[in-house]
N, C-alpha and C. Protein backbone atom coordinates (compact mmCIF):
# COMPACT_ATOMS: atom_id res chain seq x y z
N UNK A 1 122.60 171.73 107.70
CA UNK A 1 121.91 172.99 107.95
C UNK A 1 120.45 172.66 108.27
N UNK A 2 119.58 173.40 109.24
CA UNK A 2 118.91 172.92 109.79
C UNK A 2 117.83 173.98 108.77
N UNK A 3 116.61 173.19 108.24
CA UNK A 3 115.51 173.66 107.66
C UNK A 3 113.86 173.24 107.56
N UNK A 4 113.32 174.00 107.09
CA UNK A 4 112.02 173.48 107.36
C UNK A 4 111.20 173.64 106.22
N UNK A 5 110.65 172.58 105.53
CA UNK A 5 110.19 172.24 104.27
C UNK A 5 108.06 172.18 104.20
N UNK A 6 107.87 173.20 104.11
CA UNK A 6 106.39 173.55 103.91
C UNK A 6 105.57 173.85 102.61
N UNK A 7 104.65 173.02 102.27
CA UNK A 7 103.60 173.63 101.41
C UNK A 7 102.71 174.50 101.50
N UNK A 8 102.96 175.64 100.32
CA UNK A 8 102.16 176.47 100.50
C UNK A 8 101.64 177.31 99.37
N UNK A 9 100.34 178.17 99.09
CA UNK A 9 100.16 178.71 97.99
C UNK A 9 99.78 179.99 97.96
N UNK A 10 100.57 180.55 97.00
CA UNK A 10 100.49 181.97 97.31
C UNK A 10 99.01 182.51 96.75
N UNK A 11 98.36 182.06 96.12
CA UNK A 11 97.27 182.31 95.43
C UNK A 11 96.10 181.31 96.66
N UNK A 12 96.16 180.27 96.98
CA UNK A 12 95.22 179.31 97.87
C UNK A 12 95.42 179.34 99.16
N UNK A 13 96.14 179.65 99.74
CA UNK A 13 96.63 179.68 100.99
C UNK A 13 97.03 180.85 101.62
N UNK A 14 96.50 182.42 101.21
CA UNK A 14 97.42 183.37 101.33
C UNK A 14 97.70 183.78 103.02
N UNK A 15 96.51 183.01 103.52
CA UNK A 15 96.56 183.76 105.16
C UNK A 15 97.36 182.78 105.87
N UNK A 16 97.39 181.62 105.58
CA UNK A 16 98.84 180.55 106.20
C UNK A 16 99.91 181.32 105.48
N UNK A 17 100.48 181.51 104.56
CA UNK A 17 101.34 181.88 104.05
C UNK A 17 102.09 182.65 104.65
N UNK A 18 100.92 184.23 104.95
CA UNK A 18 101.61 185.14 105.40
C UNK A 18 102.15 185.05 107.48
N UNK A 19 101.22 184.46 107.81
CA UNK A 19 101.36 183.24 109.32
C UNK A 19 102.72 182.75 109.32
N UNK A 20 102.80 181.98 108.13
CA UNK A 20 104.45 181.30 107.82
C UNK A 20 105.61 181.91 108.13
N UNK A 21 105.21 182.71 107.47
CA UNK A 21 106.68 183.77 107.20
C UNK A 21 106.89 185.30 108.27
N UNK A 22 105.68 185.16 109.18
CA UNK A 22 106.18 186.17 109.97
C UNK A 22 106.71 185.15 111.78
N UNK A 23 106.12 183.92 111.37
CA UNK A 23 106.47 183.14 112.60
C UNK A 23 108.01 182.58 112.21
N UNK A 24 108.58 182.92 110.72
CA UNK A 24 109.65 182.52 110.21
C UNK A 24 110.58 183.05 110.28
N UNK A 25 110.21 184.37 110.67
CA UNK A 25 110.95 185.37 110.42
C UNK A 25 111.10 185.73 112.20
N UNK A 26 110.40 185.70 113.41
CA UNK A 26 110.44 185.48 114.23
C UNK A 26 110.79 184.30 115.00
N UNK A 27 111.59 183.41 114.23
CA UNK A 27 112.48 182.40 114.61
C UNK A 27 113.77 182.54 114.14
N UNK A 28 113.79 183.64 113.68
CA UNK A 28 115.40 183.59 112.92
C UNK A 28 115.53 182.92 111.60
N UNK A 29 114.75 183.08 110.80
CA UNK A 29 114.81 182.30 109.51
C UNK A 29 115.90 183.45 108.86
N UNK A 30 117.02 182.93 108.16
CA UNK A 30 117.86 183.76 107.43
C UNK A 30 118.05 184.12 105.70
N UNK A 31 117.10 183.41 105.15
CA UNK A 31 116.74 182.51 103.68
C UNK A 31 115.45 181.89 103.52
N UNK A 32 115.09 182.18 102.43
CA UNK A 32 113.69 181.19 101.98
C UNK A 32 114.22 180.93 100.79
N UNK A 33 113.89 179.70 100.40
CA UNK A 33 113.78 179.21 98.89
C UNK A 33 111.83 178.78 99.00
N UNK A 34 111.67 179.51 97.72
CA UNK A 34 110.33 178.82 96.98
C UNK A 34 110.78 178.53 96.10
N UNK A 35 109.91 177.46 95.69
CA UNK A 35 109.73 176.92 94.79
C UNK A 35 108.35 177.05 94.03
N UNK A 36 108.07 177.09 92.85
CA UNK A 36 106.98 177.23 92.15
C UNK A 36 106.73 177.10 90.47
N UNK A 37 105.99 176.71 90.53
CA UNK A 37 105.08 176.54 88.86
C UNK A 37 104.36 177.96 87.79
N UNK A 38 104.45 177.31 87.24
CA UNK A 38 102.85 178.10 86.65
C UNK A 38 103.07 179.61 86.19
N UNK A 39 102.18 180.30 86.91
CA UNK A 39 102.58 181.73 87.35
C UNK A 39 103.28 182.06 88.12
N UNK A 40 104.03 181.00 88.93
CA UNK A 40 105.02 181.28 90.25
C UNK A 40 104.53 182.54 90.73
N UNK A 41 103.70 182.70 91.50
CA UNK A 41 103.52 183.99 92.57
C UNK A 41 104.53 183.87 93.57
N UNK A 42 104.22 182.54 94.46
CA UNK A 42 105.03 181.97 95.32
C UNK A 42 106.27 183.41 95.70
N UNK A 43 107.30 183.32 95.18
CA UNK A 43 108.61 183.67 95.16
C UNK A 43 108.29 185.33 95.64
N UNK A 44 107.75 185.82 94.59
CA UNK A 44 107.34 187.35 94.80
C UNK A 44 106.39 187.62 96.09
N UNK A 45 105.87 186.87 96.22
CA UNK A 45 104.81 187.46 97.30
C UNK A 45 105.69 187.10 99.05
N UNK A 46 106.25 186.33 99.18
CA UNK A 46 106.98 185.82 100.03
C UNK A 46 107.92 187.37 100.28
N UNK A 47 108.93 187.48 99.00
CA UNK A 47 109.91 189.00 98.72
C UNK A 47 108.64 189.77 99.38
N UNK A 48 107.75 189.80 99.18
CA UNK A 48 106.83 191.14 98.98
C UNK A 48 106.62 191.41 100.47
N UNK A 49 106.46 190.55 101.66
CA UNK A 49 106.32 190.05 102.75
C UNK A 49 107.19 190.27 104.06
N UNK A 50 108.53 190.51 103.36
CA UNK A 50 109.70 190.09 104.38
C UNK A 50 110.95 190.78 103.93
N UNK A 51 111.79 190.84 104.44
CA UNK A 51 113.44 192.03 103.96
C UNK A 51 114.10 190.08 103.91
N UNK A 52 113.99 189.25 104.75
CA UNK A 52 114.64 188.30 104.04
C UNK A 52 114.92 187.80 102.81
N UNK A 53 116.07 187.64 102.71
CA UNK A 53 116.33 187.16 101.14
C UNK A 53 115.89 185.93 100.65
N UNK A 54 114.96 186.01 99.37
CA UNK A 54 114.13 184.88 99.39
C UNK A 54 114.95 184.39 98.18
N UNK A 55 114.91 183.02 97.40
CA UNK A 55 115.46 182.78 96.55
C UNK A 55 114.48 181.99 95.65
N UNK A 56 113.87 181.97 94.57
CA UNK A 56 112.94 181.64 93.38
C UNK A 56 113.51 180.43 92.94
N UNK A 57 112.69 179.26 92.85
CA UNK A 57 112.73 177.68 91.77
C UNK A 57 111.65 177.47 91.05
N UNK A 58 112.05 177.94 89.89
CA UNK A 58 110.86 177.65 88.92
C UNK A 58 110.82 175.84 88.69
N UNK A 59 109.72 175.48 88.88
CA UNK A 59 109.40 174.34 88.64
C UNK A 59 108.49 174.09 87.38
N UNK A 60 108.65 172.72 87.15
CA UNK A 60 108.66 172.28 85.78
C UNK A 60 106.69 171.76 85.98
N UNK A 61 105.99 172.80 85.10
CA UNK A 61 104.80 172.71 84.88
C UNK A 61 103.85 173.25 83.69
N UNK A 62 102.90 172.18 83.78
CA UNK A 62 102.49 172.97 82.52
C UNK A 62 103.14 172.77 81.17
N UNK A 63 102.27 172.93 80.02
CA UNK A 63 102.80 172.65 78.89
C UNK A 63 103.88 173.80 78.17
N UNK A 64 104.73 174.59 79.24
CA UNK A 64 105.67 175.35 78.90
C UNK A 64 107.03 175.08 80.03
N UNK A 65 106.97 173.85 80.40
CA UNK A 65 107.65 172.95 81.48
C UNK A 65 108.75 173.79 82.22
N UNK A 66 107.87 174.84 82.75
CA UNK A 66 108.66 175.86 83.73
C UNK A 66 109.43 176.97 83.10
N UNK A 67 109.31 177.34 81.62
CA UNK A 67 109.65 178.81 81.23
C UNK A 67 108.87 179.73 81.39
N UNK A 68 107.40 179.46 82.13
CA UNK A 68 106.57 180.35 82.40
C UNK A 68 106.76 180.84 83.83
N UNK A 69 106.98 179.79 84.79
CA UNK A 69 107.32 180.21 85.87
C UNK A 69 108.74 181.03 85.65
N UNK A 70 109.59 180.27 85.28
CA UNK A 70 110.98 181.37 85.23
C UNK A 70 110.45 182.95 84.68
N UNK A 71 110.41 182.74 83.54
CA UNK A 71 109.68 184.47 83.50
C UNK A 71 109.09 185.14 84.26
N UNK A 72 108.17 184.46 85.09
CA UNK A 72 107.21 184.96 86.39
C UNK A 72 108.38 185.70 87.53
N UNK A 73 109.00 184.79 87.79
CA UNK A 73 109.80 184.92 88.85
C UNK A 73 111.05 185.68 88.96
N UNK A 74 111.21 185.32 87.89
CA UNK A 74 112.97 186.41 87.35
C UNK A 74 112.34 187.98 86.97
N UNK A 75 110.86 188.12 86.89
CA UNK A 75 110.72 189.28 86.27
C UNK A 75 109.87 190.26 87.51
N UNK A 76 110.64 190.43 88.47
CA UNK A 76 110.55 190.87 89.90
C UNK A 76 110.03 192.52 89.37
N UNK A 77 109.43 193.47 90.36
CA UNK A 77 109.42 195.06 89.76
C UNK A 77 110.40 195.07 90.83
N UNK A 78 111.05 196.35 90.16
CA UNK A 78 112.25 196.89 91.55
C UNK A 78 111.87 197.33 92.51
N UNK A 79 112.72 196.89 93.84
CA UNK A 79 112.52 196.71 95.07
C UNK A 79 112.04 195.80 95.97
N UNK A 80 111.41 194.92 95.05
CA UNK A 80 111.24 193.27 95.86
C UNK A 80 111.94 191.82 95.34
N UNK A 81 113.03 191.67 95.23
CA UNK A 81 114.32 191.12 94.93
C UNK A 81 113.78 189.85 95.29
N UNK A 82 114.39 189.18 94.09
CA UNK A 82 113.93 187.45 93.73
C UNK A 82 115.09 186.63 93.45
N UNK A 83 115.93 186.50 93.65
CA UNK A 83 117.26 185.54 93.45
C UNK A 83 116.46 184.56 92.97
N UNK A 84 116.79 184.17 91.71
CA UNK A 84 115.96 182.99 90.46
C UNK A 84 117.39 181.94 90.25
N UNK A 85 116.73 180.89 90.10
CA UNK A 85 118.13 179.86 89.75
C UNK A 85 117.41 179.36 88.71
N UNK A 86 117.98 177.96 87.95
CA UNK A 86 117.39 176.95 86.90
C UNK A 86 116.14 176.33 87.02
N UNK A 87 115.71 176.09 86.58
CA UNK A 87 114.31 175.57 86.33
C UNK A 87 114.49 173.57 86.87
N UNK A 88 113.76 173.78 87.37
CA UNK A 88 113.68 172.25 88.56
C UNK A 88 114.77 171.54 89.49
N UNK A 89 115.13 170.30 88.93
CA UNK A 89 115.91 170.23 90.18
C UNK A 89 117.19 170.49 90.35
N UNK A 90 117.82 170.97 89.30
CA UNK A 90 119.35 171.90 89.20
C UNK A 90 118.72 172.88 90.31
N UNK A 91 117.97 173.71 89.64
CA UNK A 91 117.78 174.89 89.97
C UNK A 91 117.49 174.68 91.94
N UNK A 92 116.60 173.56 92.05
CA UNK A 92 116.63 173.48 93.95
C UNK A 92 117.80 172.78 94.53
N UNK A 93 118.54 172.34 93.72
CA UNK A 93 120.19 172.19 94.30
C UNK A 93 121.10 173.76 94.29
N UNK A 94 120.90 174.02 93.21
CA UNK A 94 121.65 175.84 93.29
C UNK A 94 120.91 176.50 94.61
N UNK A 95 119.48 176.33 94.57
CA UNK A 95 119.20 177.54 95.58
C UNK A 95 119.42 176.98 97.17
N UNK A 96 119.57 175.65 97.09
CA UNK A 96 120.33 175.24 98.29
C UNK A 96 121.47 175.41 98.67
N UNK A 97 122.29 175.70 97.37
CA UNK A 97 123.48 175.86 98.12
C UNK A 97 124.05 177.37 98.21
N UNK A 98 122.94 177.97 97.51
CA UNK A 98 122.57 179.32 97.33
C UNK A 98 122.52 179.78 98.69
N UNK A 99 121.79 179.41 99.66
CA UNK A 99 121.28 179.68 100.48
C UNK A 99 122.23 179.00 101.25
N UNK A 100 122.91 178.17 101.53
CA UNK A 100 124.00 177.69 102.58
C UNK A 100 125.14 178.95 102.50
N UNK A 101 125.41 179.35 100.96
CA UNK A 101 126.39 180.70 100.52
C UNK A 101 126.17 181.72 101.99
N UNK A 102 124.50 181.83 101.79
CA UNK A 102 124.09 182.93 101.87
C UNK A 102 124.65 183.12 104.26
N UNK A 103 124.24 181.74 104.67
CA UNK A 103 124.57 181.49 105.96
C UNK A 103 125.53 181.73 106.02
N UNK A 104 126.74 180.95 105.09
CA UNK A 104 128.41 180.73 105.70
C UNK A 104 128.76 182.16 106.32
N UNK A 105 128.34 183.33 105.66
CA UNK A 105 128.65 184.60 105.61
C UNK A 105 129.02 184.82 106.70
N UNK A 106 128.26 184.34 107.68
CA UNK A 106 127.86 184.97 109.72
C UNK A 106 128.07 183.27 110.18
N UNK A 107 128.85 181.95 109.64
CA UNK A 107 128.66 180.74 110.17
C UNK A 107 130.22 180.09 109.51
N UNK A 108 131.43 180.32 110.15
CA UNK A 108 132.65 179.65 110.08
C UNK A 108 132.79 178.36 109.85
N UNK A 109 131.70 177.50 110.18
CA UNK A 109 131.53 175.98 110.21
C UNK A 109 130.93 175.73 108.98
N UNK A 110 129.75 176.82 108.65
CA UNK A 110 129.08 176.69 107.12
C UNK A 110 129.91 176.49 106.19
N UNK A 111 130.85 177.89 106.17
CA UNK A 111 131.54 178.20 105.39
C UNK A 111 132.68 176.99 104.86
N UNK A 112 132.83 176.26 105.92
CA UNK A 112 133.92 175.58 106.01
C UNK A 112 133.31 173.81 105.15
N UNK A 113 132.36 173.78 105.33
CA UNK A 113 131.70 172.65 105.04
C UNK A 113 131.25 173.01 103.49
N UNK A 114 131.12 174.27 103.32
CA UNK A 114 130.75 174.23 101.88
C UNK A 114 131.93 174.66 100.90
N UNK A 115 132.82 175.18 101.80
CA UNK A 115 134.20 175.06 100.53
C UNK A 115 134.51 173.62 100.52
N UNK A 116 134.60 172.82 101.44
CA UNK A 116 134.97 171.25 101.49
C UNK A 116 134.24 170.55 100.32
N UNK A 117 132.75 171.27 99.96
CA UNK A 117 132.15 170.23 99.29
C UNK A 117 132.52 171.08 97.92
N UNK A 118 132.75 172.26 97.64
CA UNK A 118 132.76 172.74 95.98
C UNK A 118 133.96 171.69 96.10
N UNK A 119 135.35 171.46 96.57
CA UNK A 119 136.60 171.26 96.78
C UNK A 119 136.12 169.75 95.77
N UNK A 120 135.26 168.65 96.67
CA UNK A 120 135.04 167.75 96.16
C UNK A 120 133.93 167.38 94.90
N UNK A 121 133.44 168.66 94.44
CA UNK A 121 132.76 169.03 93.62
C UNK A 121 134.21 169.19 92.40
N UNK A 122 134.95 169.63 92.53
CA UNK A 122 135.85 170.20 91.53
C UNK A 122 137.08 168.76 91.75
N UNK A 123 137.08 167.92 92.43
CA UNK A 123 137.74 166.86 92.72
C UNK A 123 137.06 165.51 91.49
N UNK A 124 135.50 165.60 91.43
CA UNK A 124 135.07 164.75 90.49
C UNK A 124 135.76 164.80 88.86
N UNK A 125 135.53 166.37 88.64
CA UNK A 125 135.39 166.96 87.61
C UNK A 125 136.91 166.36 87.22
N UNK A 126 137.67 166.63 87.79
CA UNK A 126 139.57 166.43 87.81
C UNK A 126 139.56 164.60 87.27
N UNK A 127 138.81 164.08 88.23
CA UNK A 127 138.97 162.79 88.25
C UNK A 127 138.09 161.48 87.02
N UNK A 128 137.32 162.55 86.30
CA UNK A 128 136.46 162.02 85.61
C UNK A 128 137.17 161.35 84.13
N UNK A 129 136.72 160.83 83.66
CA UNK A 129 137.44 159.74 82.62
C UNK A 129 136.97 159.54 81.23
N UNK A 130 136.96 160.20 80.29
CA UNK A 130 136.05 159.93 78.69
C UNK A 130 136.58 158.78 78.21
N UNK A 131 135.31 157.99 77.83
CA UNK A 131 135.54 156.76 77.41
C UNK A 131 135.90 156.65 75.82
């Protein structure tokens, strides 16, 4: 799946940001994943921005190693929708494949490549061995 991986801050950067996401959105972007720390703005302000479905990664920061961001981010006001996964890098593997989910929908080939991989996802699990 073809993507494009940018730094950016929703608090330091707000006028690239919003640049980002309307040239993103005028390319056919179908999904965003942020990722973010801290106060995670990131996630919300992006939602706040765009009808695309954005998806939230709280990252591990700070001496509350990303339960602050998760709270930030999972705790959306209604009407600007935050799809939140796990906190670091579970959580940016879920929202990746979160977001491949989210393609297969309108993409037969997606779809097809990502049942292949739960398939071999659930093939480990079968095959695994306690010592």
């Amino acid at each position: 799946v073809s993507h494009e991986a940018k730094v950016l801050s929703a608090h330091r950067t707000p006028k690239e940001l919003e640049a980002f996401i309307s040239q993103a959105e005028a390319d056919g972007v179908q999904v965003f994943i942020a990722g973010a720390g801290l106060a995670a703005a990131l996630p919300g302000v992006v939602a706040a921005q765009t009808t695309i479905p954005v998806i939230g990664v709280p990252l591990i920061a700070g001496s509350l190693d990303g339960m602050d961001a998760l709270m930030a981010i999972v705790q959306m006001p209604p009407g600007i929708p935050v799809g939140t996964v796990a906190i670091g890098k579970p959580g940016a593997i879920n929202a990746a494949l979160y977001a491949i989910g989210i393609l297969a929908l309108k993409d037969a080939s997606i779809a097809k490549q990502l049942k292949a991989y739960r398939k071999t996802q659930a093939e480990k699990v079968l095959s695994a061995k306690l010592d």
